[in-house]
PDB file of N, CA and C in Angstrom:
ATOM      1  N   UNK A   1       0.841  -1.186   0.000  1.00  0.00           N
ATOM      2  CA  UNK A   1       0.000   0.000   0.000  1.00  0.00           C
ATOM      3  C   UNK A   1       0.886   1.250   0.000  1.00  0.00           C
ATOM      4  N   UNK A   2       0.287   2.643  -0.826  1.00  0.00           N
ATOM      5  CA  UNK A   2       0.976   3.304  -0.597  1.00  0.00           C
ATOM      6  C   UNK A   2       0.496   3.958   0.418  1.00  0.00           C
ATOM      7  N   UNK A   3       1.113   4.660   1.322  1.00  0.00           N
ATOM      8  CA  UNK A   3       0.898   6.185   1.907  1.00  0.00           C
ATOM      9  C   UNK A   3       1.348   7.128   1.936  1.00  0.00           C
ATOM     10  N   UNK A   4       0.618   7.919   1.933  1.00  0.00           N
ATOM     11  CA  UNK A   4       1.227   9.750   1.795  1.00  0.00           C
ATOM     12  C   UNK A   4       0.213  10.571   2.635  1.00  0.00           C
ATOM     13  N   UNK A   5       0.843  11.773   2.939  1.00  0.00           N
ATOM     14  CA  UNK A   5       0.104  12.483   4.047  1.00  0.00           C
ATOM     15  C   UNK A   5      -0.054  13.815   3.424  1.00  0.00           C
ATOM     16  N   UNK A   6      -0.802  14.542   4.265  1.00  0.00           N
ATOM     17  CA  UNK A   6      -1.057  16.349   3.772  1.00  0.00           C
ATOM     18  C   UNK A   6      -1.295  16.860   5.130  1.00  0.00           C
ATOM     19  N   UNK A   7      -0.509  17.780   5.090  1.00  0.00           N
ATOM     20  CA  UNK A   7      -0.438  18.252   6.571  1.00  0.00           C
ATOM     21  C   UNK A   7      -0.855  19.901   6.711  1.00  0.00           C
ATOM     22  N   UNK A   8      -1.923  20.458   7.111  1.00  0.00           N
ATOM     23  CA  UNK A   8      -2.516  21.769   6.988  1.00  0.00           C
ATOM     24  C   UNK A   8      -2.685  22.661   8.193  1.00  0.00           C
ATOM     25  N   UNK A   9      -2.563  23.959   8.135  1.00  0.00           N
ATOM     26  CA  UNK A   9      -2.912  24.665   9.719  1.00  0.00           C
ATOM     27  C   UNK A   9      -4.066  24.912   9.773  1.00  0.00           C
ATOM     28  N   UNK A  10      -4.764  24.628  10.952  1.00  0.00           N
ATOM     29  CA  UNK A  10      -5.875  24.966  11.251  1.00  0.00           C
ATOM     30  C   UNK A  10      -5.640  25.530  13.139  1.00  0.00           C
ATOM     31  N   UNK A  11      -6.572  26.682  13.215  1.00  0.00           N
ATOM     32  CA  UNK A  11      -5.976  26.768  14.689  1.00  0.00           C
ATOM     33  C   UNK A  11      -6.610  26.146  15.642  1.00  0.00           C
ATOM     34  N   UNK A  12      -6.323  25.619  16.644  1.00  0.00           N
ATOM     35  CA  UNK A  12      -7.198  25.434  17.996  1.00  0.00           C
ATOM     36  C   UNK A  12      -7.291  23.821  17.378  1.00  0.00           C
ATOM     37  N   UNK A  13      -6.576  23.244  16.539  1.00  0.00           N
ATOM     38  CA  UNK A  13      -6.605  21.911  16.328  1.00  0.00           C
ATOM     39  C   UNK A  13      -5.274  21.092  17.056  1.00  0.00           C
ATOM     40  N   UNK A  14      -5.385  19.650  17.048  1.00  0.00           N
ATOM     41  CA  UNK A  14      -4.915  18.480  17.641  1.00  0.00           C
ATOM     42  C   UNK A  14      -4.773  17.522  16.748  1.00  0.00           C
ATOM     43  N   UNK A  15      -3.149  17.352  16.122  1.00  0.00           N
ATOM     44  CA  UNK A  15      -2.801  16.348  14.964  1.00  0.00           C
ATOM     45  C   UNK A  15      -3.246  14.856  15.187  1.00  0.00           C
ATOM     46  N   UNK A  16      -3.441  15.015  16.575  1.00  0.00           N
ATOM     47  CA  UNK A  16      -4.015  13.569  17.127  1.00  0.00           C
ATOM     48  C   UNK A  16      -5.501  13.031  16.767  1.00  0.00           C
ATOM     49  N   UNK A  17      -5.893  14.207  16.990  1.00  0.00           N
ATOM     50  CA  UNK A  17      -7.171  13.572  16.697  1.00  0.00           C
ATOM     51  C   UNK A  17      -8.662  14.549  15.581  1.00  0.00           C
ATOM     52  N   UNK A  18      -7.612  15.025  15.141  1.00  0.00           N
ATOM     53  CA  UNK A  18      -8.430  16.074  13.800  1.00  0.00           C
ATOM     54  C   UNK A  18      -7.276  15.461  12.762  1.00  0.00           C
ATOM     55  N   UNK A  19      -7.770  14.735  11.956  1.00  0.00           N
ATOM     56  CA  UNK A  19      -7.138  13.755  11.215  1.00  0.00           C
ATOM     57  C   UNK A  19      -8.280  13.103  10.145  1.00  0.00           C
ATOM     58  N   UNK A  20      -8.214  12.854   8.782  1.00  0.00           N
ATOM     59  CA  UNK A  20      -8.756  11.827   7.861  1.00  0.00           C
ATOM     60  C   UNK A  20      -7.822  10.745   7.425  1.00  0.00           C
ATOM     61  N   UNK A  21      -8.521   9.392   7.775  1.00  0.00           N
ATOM     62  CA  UNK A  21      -7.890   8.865   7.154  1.00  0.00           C
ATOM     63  C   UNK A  21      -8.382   8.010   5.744  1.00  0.00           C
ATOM     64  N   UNK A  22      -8.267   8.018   4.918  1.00  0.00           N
ATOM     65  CA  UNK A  22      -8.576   7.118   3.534  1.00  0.00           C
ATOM     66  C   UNK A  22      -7.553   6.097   2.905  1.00  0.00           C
ATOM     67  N   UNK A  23      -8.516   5.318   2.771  1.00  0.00           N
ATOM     68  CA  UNK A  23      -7.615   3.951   2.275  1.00  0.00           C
ATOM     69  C   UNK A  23      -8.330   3.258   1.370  1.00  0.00           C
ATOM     70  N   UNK A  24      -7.668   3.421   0.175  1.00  0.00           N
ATOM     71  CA  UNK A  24      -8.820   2.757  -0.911  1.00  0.00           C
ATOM     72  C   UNK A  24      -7.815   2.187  -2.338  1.00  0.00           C
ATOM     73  N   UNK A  25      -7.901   0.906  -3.033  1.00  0.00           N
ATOM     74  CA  UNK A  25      -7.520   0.746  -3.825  1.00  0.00           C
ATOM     75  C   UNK A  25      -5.743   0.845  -3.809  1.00  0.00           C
ATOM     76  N   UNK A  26      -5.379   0.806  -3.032  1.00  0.00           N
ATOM     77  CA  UNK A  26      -3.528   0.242  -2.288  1.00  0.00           C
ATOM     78  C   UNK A  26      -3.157   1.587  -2.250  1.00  0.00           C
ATOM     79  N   UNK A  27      -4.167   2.620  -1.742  1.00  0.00           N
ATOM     80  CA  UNK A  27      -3.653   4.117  -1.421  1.00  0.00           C
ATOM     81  C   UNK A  27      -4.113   4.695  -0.277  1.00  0.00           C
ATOM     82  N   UNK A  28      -2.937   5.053   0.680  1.00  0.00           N
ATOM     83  CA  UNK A  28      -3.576   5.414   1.942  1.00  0.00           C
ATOM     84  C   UNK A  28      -3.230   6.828   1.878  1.00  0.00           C
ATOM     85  N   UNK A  29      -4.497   7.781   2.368  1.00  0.00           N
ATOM     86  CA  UNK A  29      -3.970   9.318   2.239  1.00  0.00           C
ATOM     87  C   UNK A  29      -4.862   9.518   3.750  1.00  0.00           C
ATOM     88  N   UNK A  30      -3.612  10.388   4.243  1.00  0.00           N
ATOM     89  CA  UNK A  30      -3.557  10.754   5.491  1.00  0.00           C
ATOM     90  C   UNK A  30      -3.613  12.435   5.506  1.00  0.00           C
ATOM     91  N   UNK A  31      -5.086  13.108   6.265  1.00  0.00           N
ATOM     92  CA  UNK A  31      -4.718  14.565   6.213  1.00  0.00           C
ATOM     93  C   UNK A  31      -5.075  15.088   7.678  1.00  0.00           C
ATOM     94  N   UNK A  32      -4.108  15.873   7.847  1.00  0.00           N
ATOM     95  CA  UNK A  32      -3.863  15.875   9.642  1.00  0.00           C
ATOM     96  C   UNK A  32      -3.697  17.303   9.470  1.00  0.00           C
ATOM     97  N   UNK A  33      -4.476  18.259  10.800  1.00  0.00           N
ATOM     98  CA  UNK A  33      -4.360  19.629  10.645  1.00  0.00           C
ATOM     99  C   UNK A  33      -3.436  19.751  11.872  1.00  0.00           C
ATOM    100  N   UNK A  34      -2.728  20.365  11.999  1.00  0.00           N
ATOM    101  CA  UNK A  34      -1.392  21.124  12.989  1.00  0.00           C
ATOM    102  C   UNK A  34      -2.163  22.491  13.442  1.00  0.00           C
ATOM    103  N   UNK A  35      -1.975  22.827  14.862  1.00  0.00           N
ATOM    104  CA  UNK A  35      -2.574  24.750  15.804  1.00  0.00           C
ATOM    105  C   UNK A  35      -1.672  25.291  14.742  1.00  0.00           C
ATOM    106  N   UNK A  36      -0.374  25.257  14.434  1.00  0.00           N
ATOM    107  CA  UNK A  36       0.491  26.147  14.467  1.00  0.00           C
ATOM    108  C   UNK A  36       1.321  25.477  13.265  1.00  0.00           C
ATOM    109  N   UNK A  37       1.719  26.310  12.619  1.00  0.00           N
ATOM    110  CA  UNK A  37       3.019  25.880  11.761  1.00  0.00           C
ATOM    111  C   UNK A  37       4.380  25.033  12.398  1.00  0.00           C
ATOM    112  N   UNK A  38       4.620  25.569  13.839  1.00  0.00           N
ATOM    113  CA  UNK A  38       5.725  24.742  14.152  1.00  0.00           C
ATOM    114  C   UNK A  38       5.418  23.648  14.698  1.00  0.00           C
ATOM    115  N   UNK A  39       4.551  23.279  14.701  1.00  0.00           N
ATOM    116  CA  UNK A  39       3.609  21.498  14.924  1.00  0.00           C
ATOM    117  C   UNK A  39       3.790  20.915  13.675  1.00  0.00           C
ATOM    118  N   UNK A  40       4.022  21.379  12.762  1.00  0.00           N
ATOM    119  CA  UNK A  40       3.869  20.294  11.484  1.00  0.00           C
ATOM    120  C   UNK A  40       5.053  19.603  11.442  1.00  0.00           C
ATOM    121  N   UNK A  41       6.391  19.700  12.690  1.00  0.00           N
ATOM    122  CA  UNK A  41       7.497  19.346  12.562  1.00  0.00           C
ATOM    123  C   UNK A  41       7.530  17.754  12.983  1.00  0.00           C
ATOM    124  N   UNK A  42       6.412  17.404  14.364  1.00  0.00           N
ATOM    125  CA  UNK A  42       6.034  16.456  15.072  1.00  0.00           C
ATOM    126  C   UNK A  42       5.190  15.842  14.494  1.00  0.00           C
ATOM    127  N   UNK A  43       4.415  16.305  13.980  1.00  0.00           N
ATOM    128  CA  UNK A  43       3.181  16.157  13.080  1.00  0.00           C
ATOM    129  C   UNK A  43       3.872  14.920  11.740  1.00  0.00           C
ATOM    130  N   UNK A  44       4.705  16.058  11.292  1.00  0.00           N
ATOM    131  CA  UNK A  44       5.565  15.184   9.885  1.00  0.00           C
ATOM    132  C   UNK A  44       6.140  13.511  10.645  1.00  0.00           C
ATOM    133  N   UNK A  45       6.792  13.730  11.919  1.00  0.00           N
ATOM    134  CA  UNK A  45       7.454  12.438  12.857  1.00  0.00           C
ATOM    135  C   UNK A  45       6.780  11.779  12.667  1.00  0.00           C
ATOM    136  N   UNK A  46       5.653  11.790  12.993  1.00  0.00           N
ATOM    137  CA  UNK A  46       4.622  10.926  13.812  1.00  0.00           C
ATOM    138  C   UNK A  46       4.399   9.981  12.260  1.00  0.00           C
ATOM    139  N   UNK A  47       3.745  11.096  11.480  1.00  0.00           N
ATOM    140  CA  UNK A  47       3.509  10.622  10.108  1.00  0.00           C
ATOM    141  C   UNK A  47       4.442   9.388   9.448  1.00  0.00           C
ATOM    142  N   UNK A  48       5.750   9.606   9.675  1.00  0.00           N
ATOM    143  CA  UNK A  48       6.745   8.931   9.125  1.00  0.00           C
ATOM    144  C   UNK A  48       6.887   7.526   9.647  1.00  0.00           C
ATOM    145  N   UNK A  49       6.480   7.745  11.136  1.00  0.00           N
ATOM    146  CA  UNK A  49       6.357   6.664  12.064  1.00  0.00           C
ATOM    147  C   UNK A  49       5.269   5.270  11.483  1.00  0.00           C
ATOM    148  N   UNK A  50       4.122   5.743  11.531  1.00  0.00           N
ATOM    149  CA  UNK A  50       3.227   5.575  11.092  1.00  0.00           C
ATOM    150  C   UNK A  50       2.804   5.153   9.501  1.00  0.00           C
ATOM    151  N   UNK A  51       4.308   5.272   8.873  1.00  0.00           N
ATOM    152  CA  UNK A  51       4.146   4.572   7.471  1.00  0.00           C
ATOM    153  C   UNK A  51       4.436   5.511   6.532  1.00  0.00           C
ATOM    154  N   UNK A  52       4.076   6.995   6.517  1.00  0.00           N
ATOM    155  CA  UNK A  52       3.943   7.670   5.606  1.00  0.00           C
ATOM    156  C   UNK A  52       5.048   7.845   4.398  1.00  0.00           C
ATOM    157  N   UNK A  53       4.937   7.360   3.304  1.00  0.00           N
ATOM    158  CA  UNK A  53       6.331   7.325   2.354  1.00  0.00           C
ATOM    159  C   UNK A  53       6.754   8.502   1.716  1.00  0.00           C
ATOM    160  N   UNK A  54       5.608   9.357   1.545  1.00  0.00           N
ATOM    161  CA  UNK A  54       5.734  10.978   1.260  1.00  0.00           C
ATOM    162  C   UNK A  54       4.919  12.227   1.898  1.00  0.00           C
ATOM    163  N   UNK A  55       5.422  13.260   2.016  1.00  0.00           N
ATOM    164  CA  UNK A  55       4.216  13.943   2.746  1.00  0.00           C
ATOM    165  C   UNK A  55       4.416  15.303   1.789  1.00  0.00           C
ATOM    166  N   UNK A  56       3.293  16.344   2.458  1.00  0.00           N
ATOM    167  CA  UNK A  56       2.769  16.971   1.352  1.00  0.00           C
ATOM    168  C   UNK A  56       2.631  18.714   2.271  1.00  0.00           C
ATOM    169  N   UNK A  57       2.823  19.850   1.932  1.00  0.00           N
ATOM    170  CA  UNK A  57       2.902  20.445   3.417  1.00  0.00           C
ATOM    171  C   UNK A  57       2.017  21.390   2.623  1.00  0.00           C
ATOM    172  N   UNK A  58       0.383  22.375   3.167  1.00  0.00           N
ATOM    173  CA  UNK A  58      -0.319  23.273   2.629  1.00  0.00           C
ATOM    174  C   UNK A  58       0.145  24.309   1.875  1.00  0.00           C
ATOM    175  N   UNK A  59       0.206  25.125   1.021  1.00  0.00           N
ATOM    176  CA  UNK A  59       0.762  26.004   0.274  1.00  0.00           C
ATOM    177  C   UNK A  59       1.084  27.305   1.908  1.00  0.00           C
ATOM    178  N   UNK A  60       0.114  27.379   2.273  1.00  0.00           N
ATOM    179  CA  UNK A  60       0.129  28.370   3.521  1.00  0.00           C
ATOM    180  C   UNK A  60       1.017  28.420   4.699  1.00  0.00           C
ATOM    181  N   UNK A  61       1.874  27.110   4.595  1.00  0.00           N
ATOM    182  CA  UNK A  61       3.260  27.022   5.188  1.00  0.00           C
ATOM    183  C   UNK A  61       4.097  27.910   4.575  1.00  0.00           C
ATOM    184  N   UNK A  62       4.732  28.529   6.302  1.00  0.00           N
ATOM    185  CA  UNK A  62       6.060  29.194   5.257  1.00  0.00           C
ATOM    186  C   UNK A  62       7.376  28.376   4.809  1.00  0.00           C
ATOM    187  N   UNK A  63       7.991  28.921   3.878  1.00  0.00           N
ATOM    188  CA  UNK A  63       9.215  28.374   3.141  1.00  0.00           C
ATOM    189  C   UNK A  63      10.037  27.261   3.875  1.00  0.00           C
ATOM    190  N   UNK A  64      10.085  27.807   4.989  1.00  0.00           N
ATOM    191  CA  UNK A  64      11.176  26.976   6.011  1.00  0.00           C
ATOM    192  C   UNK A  64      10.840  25.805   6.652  1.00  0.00           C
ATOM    193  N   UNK A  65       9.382  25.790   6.449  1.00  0.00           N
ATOM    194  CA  UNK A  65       8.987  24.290   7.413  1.00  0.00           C
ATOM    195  C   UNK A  65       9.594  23.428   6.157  1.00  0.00           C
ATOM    196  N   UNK A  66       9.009  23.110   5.169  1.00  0.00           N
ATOM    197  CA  UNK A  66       9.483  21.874   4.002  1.00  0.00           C
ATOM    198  C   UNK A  66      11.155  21.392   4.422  1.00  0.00           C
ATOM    199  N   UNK A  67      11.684  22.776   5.129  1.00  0.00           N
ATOM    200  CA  UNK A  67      13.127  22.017   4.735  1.00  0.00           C
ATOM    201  C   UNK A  67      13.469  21.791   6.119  1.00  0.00           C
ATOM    202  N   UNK A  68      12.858  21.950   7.324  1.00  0.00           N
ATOM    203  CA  UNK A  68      13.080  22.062   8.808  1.00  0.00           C
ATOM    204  C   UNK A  68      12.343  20.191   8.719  1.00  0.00           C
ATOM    205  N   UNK A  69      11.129  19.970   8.158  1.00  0.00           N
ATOM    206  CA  UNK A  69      10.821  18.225   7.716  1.00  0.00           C
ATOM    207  C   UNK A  69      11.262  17.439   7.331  1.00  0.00           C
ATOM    208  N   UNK A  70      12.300  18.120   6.398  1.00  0.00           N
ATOM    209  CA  UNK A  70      13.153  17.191   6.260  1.00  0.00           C
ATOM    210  C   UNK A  70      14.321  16.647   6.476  1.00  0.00           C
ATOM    211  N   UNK A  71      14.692  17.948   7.238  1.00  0.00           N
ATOM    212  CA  UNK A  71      15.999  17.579   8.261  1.00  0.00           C
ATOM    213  C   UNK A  71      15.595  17.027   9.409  1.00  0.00           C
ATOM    214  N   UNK A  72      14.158  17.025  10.021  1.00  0.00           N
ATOM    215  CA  UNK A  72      13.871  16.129  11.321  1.00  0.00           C
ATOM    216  C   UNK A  72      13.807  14.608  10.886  1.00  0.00           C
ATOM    217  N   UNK A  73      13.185  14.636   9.305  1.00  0.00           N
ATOM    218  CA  UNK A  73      12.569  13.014   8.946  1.00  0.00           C
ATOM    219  C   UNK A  73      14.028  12.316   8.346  1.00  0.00           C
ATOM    220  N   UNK A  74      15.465  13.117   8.368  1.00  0.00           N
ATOM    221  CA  UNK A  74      16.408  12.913   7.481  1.00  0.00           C
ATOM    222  C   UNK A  74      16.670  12.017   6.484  1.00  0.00           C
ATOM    223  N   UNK A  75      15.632  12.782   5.581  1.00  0.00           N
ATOM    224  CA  UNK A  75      15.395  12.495   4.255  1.00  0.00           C
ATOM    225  C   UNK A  75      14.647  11.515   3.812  1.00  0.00           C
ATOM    226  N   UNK A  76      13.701  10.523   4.976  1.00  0.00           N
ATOM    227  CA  UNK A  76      13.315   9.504   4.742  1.00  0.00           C
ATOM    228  C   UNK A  76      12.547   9.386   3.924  1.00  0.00           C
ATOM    229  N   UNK A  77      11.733  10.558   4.102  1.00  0.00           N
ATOM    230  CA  UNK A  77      11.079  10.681   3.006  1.00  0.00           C
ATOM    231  C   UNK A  77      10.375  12.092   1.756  1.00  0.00           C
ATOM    232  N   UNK A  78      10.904  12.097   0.752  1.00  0.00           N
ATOM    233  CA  UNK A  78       9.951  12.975   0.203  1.00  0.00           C
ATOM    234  C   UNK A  78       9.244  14.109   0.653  1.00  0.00           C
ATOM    235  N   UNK A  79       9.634  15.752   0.511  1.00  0.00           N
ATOM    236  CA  UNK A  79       8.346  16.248   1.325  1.00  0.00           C
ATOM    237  C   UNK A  79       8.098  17.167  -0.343  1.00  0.00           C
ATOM    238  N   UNK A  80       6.815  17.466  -0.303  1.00  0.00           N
ATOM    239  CA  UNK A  80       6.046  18.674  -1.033  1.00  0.00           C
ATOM    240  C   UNK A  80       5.599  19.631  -0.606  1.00  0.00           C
ATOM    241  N   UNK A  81       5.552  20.755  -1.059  1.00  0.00           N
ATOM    242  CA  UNK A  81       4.729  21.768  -1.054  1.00  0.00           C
ATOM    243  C   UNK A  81       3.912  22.223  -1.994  1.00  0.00           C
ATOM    244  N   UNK A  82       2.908  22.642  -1.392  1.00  0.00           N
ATOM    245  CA  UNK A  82       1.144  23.025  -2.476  1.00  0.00           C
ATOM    246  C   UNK A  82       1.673  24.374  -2.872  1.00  0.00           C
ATOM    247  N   UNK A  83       1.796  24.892  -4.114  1.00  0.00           N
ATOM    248  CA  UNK A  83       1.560  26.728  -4.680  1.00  0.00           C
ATOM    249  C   UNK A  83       0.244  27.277  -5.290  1.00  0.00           C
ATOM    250  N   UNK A  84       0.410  27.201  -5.361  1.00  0.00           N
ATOM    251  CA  UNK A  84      -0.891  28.328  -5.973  1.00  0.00           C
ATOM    252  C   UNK A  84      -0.627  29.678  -6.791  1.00  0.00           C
ATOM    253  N   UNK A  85      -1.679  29.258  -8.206  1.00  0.00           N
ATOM    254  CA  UNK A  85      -1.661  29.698  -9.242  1.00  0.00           C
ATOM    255  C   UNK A  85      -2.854  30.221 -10.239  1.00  0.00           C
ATOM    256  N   UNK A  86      -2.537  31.451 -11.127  1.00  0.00           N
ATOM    257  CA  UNK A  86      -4.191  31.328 -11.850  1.00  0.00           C
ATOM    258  C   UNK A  86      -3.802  31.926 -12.832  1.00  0.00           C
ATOM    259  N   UNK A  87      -4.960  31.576 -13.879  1.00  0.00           N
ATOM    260  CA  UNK A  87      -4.953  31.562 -15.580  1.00  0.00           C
ATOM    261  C   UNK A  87      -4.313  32.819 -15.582  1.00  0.00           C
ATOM    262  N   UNK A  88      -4.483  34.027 -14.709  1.00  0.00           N
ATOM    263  CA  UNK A  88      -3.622  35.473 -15.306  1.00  0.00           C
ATOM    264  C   UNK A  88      -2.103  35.250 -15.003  1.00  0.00           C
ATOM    265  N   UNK A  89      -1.562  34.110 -14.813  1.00  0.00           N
ATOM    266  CA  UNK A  89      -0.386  34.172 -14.222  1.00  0.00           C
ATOM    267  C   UNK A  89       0.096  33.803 -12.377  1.00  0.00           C
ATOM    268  N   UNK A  90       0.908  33.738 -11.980  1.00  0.00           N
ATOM    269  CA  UNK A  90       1.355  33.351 -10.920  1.00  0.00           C
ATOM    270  C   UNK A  90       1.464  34.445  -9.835  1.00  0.00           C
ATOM    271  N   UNK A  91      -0.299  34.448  -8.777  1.00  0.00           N
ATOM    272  CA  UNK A  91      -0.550  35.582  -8.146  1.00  0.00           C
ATOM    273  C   UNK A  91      -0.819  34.576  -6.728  1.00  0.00           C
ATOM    274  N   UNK A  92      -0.005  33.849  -6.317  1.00  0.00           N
ATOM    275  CA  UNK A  92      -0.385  33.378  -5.177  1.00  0.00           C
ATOM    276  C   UNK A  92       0.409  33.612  -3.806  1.00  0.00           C
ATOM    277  N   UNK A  93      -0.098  33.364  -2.842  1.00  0.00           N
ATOM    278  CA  UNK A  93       0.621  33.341  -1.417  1.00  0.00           C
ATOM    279  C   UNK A  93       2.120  33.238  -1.478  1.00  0.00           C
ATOM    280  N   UNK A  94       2.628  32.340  -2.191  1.00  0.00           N
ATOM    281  CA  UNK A  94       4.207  32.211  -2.401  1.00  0.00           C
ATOM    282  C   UNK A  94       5.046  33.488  -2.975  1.00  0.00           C
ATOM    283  N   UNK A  95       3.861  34.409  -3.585  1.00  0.00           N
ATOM    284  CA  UNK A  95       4.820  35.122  -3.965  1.00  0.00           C
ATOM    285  C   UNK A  95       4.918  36.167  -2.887  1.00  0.00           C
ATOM    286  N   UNK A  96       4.275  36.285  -2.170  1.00  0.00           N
ATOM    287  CA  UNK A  96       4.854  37.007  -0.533  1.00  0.00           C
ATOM    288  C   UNK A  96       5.560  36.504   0.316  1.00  0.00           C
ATOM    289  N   UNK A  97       5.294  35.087   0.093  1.00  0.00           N
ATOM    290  CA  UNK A  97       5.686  33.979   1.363  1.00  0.00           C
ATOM    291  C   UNK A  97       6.781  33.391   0.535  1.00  0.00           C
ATOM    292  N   UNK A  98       7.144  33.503  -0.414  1.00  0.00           N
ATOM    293  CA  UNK A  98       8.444  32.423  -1.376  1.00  0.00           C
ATOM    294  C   UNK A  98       8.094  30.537  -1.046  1.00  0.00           C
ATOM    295  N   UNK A  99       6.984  30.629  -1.495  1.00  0.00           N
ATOM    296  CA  UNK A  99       7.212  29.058  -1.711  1.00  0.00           C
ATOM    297  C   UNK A  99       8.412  28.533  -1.788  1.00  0.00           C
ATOM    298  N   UNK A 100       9.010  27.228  -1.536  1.00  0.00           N
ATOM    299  CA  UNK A 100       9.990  26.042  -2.157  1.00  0.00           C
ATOM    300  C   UNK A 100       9.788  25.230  -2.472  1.00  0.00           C
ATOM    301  N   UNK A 101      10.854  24.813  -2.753  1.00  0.00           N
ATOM    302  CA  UNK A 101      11.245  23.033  -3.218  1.00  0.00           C
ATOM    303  C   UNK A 101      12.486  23.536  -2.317  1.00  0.00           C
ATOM    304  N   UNK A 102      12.604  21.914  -1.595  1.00  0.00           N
ATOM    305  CA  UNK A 102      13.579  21.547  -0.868  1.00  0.00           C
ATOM    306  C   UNK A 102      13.917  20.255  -0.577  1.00  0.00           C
ATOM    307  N   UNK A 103      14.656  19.760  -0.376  1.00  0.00           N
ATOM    308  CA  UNK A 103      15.145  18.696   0.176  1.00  0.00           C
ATOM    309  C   UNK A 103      16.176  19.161   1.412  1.00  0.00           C
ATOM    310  N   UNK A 104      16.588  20.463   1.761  1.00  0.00           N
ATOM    311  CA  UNK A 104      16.761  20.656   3.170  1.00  0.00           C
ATOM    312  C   UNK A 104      16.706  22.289   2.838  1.00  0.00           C
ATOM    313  N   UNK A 105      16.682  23.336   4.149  1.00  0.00           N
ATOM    314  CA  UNK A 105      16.948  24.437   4.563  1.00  0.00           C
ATOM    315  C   UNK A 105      17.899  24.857   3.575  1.00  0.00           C
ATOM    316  N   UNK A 106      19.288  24.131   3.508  1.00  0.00           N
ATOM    317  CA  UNK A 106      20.180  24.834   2.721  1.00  0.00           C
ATOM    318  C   UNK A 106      19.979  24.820   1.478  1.00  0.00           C
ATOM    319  N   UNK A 107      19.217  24.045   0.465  1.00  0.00           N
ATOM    320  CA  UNK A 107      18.442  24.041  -0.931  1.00  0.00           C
ATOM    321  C   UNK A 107      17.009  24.734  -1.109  1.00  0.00           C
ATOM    322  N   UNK A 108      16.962  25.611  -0.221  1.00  0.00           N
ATOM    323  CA  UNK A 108      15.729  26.260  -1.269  1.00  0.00           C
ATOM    324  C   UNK A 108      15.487  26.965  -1.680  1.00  0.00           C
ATOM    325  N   UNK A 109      14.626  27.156  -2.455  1.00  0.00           N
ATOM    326  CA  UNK A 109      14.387  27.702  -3.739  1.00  0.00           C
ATOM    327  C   UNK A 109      13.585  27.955  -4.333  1.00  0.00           C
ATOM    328  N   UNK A 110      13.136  29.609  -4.724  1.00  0.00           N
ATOM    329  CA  UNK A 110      11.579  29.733  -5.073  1.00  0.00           C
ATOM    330  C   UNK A 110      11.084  28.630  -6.071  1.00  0.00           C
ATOM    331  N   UNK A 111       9.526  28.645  -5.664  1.00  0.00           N
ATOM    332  CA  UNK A 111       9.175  27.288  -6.774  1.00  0.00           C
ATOM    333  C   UNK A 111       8.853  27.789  -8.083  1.00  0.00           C
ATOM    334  N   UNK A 112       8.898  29.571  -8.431  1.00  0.00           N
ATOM    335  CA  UNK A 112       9.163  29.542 -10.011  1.00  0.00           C
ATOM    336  C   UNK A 112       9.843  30.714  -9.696  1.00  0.00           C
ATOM    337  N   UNK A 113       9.912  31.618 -11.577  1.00  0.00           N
ATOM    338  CA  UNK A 113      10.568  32.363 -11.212  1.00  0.00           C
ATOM    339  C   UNK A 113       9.613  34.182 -11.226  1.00  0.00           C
ATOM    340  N   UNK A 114       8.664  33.640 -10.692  1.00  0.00           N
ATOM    341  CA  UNK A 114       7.756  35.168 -10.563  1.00  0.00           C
ATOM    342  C   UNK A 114       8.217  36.072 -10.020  1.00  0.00           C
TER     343      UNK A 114
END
């Protein structure tokens, strides 16, 4: 089976137990909301613990968590980040917040070149 996770802020939430889980057809998708951005660090652990082979982090994360996940999960697995985009061109959150791609803190890198 595969699994993969999506990990989102919501406030006044508990990764423990504000959670979906789906499992259908050898695909398990896991979406877990974090209070705070710096919860998605434990959040990502737990995930990894628990099977997760890739995880996926809300566009509304800033830049630095993707690569702070993957220096806690060291490298085990895969992380993503969501951007956001529209038909007039590339007007989303990242371009205040600098989206990445990372595979650690010291590699990142806006995810285009807006």
């Amino acid at each position: 089976m595969i699994t993969w996770a999506f990990i989102f802020e919501a406030p006044q939430t508990d990764p423990k137990t504000d959670r979906m889980d789906i499992a259908r057809d050898g695909v398990r998708s896991i979406v877990v909301a974090v209070p705070e951005q710096a919860a998605v660090v434990q959040a990502a652990l737990d995930l990894v613990a628990e099977g997760a082979q890739f995880i996926e982090l809300c566009g509304g994360f800033e830049p630095v968590w993707a690569g702070r996940v993957v220096e806690a999960t060291q490298g085990r697995v895969p992380v993503g980040t969501v951007g956001y985009a529209t038909a007039a061109g590339c007007r989303s959150p990242h371009r205040r917040r600098g989206a990445i791609i990372a595979r650690s803190t010291a590699e990142a890198r806006p995810c285009c070149n807006c």
